[in-house]
N, C-alpha and C. Protein backbone atom coordinates (compact mmCIF):
# COMPACT_ATOMS: atom_id res chain seq x y z
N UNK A 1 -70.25 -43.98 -94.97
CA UNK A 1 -70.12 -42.74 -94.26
C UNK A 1 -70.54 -41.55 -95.10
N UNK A 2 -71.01 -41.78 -96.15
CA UNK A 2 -71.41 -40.91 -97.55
C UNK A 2 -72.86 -39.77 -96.74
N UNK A 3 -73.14 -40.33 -95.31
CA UNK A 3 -74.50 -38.86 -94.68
C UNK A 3 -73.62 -38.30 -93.74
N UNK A 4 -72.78 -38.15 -93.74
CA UNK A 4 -72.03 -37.42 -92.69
C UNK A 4 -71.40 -36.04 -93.65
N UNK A 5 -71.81 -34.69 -93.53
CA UNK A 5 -71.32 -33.47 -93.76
C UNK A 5 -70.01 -33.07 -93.80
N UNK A 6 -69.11 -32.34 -94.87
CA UNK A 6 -67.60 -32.29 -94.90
C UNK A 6 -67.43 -31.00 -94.04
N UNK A 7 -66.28 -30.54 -93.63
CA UNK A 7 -65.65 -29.33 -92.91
C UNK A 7 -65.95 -28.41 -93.79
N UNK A 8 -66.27 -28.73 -95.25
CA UNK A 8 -66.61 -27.25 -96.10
C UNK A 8 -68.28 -26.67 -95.88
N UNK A 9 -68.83 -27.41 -95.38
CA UNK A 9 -70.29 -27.72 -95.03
C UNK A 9 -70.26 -27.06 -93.40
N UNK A 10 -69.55 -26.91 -92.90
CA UNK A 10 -69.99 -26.46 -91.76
C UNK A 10 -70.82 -25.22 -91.48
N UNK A 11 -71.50 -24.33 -90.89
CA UNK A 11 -72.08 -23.74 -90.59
C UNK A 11 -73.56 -23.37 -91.71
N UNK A 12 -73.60 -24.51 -92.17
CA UNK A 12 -74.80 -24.09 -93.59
C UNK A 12 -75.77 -25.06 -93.18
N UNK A 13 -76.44 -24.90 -91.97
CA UNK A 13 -77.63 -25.86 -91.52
C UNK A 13 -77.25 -27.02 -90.47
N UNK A 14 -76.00 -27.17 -91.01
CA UNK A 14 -75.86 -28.84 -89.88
C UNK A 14 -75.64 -28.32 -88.77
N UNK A 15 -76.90 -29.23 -87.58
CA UNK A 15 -76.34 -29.41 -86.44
C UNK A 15 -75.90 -30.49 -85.55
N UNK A 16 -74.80 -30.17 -85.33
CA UNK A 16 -73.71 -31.41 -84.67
C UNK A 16 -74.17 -31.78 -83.94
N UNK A 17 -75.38 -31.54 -83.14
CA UNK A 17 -75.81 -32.75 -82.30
C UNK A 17 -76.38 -33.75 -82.93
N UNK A 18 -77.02 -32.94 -84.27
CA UNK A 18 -78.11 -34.70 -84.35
C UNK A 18 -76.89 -34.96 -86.09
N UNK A 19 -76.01 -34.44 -85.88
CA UNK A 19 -75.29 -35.05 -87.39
C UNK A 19 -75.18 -36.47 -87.57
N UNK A 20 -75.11 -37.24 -86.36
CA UNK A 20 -74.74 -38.46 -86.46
C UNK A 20 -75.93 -39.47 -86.73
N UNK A 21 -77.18 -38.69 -87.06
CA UNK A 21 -78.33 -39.35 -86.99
C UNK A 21 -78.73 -38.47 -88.54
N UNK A 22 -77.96 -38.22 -89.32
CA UNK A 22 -78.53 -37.59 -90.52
C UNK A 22 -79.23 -38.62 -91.45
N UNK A 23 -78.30 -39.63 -91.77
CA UNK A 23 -79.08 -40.66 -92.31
C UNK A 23 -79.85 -41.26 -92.31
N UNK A 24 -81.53 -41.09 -92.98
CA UNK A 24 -82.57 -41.14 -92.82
C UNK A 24 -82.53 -43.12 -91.90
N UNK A 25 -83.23 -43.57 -91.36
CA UNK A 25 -83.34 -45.02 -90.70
C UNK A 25 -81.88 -45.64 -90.23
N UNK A 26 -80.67 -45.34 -90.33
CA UNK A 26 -79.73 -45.54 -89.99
C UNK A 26 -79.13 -45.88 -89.09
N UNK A 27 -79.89 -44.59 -87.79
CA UNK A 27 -79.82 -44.86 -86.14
C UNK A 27 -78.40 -43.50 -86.42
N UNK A 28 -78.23 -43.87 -84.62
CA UNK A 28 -76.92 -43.07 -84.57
C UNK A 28 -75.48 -43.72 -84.93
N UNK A 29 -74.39 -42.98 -85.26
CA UNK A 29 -73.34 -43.82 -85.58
C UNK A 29 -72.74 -44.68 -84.21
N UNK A 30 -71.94 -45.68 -84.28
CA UNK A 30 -71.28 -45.95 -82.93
C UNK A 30 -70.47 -45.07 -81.49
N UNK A 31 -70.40 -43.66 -82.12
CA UNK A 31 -69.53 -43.15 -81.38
C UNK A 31 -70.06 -42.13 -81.19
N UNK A 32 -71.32 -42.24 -81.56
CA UNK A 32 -72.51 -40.49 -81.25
C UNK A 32 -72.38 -40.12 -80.25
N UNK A 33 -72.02 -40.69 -78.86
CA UNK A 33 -72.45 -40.24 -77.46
C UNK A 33 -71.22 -39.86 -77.16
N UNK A 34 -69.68 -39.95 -77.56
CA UNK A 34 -68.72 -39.42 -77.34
C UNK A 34 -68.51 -37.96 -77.95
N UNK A 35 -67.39 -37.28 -76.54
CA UNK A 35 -67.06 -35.46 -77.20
C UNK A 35 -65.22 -35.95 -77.31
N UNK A 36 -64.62 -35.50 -78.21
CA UNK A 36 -63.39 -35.78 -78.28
C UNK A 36 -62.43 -34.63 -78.69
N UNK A 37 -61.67 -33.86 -77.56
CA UNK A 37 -60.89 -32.39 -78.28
C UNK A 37 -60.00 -33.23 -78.77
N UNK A 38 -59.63 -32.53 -79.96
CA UNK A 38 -58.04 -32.99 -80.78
C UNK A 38 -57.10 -31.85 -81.07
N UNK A 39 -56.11 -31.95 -80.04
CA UNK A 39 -55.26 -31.18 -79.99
C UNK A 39 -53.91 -32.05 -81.07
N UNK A 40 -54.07 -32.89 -82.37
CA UNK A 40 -53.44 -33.30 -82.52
C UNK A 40 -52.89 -32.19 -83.71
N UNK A 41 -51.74 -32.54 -84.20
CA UNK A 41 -50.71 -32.12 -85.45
C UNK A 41 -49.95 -32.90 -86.47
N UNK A 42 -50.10 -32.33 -87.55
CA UNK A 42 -49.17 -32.77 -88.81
C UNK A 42 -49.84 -34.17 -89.37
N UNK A 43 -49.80 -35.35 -89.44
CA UNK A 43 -50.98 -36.12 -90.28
C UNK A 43 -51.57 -37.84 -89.30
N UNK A 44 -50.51 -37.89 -88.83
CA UNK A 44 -51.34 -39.29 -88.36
C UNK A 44 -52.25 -38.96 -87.14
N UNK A 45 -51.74 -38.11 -86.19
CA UNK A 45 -52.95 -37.42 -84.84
C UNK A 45 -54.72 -36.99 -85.96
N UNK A 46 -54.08 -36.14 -86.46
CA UNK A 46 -55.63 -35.75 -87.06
C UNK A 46 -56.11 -36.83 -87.79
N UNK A 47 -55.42 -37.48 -88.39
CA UNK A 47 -56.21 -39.14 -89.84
C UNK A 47 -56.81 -39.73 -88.64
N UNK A 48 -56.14 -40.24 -87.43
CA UNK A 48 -56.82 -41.08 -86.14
C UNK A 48 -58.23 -40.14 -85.89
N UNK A 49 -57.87 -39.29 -85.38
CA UNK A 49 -59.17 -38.48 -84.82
C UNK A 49 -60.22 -38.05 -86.16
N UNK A 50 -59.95 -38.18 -87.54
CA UNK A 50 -61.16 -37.83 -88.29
C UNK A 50 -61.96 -39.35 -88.10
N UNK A 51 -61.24 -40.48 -88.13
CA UNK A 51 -61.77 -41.63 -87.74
C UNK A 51 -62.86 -41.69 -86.80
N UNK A 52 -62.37 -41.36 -85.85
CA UNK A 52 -63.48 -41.17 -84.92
C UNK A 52 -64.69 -40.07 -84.69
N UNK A 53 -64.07 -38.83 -85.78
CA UNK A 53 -65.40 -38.43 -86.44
C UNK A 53 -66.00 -38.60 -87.29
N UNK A 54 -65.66 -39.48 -88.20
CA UNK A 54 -66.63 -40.36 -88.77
C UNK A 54 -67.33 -41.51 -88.48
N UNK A 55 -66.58 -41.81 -87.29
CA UNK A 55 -67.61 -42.88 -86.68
C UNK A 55 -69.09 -42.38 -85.71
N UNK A 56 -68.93 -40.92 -85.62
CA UNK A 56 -69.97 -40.32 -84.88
C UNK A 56 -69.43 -39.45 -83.84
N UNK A 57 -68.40 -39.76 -83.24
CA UNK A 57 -67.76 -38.63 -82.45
C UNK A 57 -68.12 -37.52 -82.64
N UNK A 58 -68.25 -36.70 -81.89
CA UNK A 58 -68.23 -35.32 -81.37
C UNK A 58 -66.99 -34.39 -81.43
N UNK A 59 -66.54 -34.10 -82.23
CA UNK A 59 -64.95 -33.92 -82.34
C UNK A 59 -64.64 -32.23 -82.43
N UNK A 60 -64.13 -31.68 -81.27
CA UNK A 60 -63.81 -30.28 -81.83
C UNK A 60 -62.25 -30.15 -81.80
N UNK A 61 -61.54 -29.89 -83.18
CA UNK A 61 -60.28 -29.27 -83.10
C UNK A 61 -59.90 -28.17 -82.47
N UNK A 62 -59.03 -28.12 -81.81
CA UNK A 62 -58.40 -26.99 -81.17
C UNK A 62 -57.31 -26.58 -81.95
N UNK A 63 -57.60 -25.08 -82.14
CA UNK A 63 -55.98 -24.99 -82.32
C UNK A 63 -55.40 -23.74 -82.12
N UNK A 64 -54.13 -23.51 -81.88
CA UNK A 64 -53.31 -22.50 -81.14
C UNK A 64 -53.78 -21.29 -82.70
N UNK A 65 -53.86 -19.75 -82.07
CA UNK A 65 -54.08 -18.73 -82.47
C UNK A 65 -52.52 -18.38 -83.78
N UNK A 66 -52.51 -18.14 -84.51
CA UNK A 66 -51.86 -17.97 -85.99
C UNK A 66 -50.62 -16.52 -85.39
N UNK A 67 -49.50 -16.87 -85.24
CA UNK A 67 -48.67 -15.77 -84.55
C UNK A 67 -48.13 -14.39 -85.97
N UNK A 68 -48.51 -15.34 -87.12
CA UNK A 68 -48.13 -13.82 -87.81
C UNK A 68 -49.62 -13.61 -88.64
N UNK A 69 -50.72 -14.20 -88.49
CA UNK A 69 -52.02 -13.94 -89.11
C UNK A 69 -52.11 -14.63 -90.55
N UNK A 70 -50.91 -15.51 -91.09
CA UNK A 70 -51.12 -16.23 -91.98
C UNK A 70 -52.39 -17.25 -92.22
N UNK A 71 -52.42 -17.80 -90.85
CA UNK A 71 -53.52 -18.75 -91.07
C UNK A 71 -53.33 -20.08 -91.80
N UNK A 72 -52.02 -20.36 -91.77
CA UNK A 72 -51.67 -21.66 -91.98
C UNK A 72 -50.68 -22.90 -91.00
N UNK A 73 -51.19 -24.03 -91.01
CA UNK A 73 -50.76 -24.76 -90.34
C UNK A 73 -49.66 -25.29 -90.60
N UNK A 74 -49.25 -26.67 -89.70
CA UNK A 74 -48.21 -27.73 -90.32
C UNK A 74 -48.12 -28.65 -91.54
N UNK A 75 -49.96 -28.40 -91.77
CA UNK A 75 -50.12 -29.57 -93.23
C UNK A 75 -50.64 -28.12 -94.08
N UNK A 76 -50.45 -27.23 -93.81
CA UNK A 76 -50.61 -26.39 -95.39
C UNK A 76 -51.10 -25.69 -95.04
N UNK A 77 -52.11 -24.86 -96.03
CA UNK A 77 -52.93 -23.63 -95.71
C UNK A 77 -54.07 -24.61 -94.48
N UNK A 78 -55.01 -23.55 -93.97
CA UNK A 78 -55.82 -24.16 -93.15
C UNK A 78 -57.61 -24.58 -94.05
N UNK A 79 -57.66 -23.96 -94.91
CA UNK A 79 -58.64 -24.12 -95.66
C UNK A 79 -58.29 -24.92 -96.85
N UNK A 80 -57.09 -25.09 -97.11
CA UNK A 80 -57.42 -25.92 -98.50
C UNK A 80 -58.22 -27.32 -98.63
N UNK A 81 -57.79 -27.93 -99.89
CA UNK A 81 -58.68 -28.99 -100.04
C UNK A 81 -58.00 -30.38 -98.67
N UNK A 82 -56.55 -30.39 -98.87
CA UNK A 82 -56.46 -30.83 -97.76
C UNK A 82 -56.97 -31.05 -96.36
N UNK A 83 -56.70 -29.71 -96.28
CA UNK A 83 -56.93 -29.59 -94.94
C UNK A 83 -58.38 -29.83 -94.45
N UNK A 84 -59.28 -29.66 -95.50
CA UNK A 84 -60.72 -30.10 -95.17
C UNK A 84 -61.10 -31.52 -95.10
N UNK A 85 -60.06 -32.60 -95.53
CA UNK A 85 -59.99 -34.03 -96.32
C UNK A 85 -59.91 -34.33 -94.38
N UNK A 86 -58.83 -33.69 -93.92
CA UNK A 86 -57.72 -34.22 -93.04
C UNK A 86 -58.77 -33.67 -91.54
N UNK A 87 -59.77 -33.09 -91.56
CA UNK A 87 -60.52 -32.23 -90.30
C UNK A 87 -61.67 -32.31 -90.82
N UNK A 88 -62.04 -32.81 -91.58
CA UNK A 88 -63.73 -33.38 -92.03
C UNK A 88 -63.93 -34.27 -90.61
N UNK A 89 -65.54 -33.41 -91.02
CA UNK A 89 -66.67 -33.52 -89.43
C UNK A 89 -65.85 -33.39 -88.10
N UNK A 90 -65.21 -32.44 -88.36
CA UNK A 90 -64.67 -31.76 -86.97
C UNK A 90 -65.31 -30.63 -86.92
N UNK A 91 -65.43 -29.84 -85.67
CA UNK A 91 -65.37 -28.19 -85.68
C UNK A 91 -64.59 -28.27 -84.97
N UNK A 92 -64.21 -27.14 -85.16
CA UNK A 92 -62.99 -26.10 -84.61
C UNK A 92 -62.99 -24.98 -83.91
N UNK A 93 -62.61 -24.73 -83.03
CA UNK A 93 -61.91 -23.37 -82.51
C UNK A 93 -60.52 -22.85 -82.20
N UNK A 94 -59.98 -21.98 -82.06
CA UNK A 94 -58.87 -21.40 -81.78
C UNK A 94 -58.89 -20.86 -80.28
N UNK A 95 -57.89 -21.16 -79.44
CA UNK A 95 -57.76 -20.74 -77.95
C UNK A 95 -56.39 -20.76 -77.87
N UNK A 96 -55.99 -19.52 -77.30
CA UNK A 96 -54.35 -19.21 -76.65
C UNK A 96 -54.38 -19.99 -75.33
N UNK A 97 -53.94 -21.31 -75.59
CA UNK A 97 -53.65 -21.72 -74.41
C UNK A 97 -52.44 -21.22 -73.43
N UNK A 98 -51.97 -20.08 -74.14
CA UNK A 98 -50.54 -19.82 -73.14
C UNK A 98 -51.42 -18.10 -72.23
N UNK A 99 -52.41 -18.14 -72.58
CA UNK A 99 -53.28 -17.27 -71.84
C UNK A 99 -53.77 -17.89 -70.20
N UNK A 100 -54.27 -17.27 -69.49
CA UNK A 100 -55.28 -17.32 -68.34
C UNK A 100 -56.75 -18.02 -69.26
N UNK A 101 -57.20 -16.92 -69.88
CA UNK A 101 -58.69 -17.41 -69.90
C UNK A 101 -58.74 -18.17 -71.18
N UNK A 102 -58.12 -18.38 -71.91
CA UNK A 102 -58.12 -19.74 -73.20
C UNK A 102 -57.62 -20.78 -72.52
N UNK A 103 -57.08 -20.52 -71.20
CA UNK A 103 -56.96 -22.24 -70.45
C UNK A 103 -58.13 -22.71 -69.69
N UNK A 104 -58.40 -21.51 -69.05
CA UNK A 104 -59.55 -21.61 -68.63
C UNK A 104 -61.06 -22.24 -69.21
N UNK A 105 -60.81 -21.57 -70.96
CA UNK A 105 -61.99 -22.15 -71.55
C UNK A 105 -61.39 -23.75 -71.76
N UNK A 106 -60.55 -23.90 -72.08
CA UNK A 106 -59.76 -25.50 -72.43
C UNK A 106 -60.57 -26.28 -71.41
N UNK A 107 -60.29 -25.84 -69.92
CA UNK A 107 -60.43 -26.90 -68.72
C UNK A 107 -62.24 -26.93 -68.69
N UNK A 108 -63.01 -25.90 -69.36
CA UNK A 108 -64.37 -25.92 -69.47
C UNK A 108 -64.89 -27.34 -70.67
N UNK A 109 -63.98 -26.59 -71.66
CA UNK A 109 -63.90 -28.42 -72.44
C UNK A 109 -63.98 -29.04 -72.34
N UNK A 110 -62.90 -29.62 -71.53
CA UNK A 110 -62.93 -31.10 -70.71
C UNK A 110 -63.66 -31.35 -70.06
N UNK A 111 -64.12 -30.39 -69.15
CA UNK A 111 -65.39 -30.38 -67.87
C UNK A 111 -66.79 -31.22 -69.11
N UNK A 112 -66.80 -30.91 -69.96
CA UNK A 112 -67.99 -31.26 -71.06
C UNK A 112 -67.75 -32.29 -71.56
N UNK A 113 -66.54 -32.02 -72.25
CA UNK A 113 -66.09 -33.60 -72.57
C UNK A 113 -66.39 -34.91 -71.74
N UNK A 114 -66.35 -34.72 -70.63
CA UNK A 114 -66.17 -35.95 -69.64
C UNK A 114 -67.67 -35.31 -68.42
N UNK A 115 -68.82 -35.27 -69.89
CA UNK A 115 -69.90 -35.25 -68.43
C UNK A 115 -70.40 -36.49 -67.79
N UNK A 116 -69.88 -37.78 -68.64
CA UNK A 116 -70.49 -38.65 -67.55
C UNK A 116 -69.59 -39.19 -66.49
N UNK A 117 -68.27 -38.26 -66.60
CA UNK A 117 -67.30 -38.34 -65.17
C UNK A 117 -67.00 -39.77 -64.88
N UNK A 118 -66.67 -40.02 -66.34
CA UNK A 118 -65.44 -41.23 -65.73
C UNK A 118 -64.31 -41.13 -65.90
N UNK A 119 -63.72 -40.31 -66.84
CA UNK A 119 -62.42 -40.04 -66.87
C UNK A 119 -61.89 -38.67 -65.12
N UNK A 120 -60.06 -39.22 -64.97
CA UNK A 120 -60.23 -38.81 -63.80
C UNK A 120 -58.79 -38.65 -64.15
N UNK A 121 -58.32 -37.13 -63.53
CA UNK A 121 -57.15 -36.55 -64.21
C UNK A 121 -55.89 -36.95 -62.65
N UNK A 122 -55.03 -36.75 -63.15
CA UNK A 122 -54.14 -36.69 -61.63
C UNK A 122 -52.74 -35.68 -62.61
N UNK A 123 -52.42 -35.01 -61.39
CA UNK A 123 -50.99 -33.97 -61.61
C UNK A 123 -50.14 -34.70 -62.04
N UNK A 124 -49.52 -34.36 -63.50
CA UNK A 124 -48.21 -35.61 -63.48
C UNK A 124 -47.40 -35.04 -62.25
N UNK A 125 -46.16 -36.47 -62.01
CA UNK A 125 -45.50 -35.86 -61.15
C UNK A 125 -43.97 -34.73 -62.16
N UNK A 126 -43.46 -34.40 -61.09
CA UNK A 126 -42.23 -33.11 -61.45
C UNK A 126 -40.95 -34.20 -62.14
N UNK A 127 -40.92 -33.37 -63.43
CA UNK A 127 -40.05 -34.52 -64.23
C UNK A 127 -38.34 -34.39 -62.91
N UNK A 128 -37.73 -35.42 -63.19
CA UNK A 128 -36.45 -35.77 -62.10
C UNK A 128 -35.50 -34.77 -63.17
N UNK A 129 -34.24 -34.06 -62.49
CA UNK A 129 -33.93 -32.97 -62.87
C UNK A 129 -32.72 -33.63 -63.89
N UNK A 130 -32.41 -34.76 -63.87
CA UNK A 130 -31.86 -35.66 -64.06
C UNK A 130 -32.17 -35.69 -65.72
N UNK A 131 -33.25 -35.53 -66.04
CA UNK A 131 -34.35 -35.94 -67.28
C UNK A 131 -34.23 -34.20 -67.90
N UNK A 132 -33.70 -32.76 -67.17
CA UNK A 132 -33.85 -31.67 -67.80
C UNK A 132 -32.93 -31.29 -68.42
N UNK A 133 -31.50 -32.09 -67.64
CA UNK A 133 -29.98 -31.43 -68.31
C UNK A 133 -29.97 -32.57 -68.95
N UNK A 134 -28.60 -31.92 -70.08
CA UNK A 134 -28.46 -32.29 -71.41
C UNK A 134 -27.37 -33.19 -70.62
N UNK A 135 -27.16 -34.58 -70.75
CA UNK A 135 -25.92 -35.26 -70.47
C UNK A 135 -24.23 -35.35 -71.38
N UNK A 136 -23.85 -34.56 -70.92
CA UNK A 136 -22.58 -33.93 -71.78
C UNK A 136 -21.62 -35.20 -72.19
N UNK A 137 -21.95 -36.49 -71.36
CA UNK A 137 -21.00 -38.03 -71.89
C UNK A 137 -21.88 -38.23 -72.68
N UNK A 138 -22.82 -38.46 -73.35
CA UNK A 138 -23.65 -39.16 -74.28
C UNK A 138 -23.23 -38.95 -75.47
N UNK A 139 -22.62 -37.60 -75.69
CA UNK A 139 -21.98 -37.41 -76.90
C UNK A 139 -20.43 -37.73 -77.63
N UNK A 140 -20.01 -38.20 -76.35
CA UNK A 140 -18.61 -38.44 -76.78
C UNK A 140 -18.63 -39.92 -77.20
C-alpha cells in the first residue's frame, strides 16, 4: 500500500479520483469504484474505515463543526501525527448536521455515494415508549 498518499499529503497535487491508480502498472485497487462517508469515532470505527481506504475506497470523513474552536477530537488534536496515522487517505469535511442545510448537504452525500442505486434507505420505525423511560425496578 506504500503508492497510496498520507492525510498530510492532501491537497499538494493528489487527485482522489485517480489515487487508486497511482501506482505505475498496478491497476486500480479493489475498492476504487466505492464512495464511503465515515461518520465514525474514537479508534476502532475510523482503523475499519482507513482499511477500506487503503484498499481504494473513496472515503470522506465527516465531522461535526468544533463547539469551542479548539479543533480537537476524541483521539487528540485533529492534526497530529496520530490523527493522520488513524484518517490516512481520507478527506474530510466538516458539516453541522444539527443545521437545515449541513443535512441537506449530508443527504447530497449519500445521493453520490450510492450512484449506482442499490442501496435503499427506509424510515426506522418510532422507538416503543417503553424503550424511552428509565425502568425504576431494574435498579432495585
Amino acid at each position: 500500500m506504500g503508492c497510496r498518499s498520507s492525510l498530510s499529503g492532501r491537497g499538494r497535487g493528489r487527485d482522489p479520483r485517480t489515487a487508486s491508480e497511482s501506482c505505475a502498472g498496478s491497476g486500480p485497487l479493489p475498492l476504487s469504484r466505492y464512495t464511503v462517508l465515515d461518520q465514525t469515532i474514537a479508534r476502532a470505527g475510523p482503523t475499519a474505515v482507513r482499511l477500506l481506504a487503503d484498499w481504494g475506497a473513496n472515503v470522506i470523513k465527516i465531522e461535526p463543526p468544533s463547539s469551542d474552536g479548539s479543533r480537537g477530537s476524541v483521539t487528540g488534536a485533529r492534526r497530529g501525527p496520530d490523527d493522520q496515522n488513524l484518517h490516512r487517505n481520507k478527506r474530510g469535511v466538516c458539516i453541522d448536521l444539527k443545521h437545515a442545510d449541513g443535512a441537506a448537504l449530508f443527504r447530497r452525500l449519500v445521493a453520490h455515494a450510492n450512484e449506482r442505486g442499490k442501496l435503499r434507505f427506509q424510515p426506522l420505525p418510532a422507538p416503543a415508549p417503553a424503550l424511552m423511560t428509565p425502568d425504576r425496578g431494574a435498579a432495585e
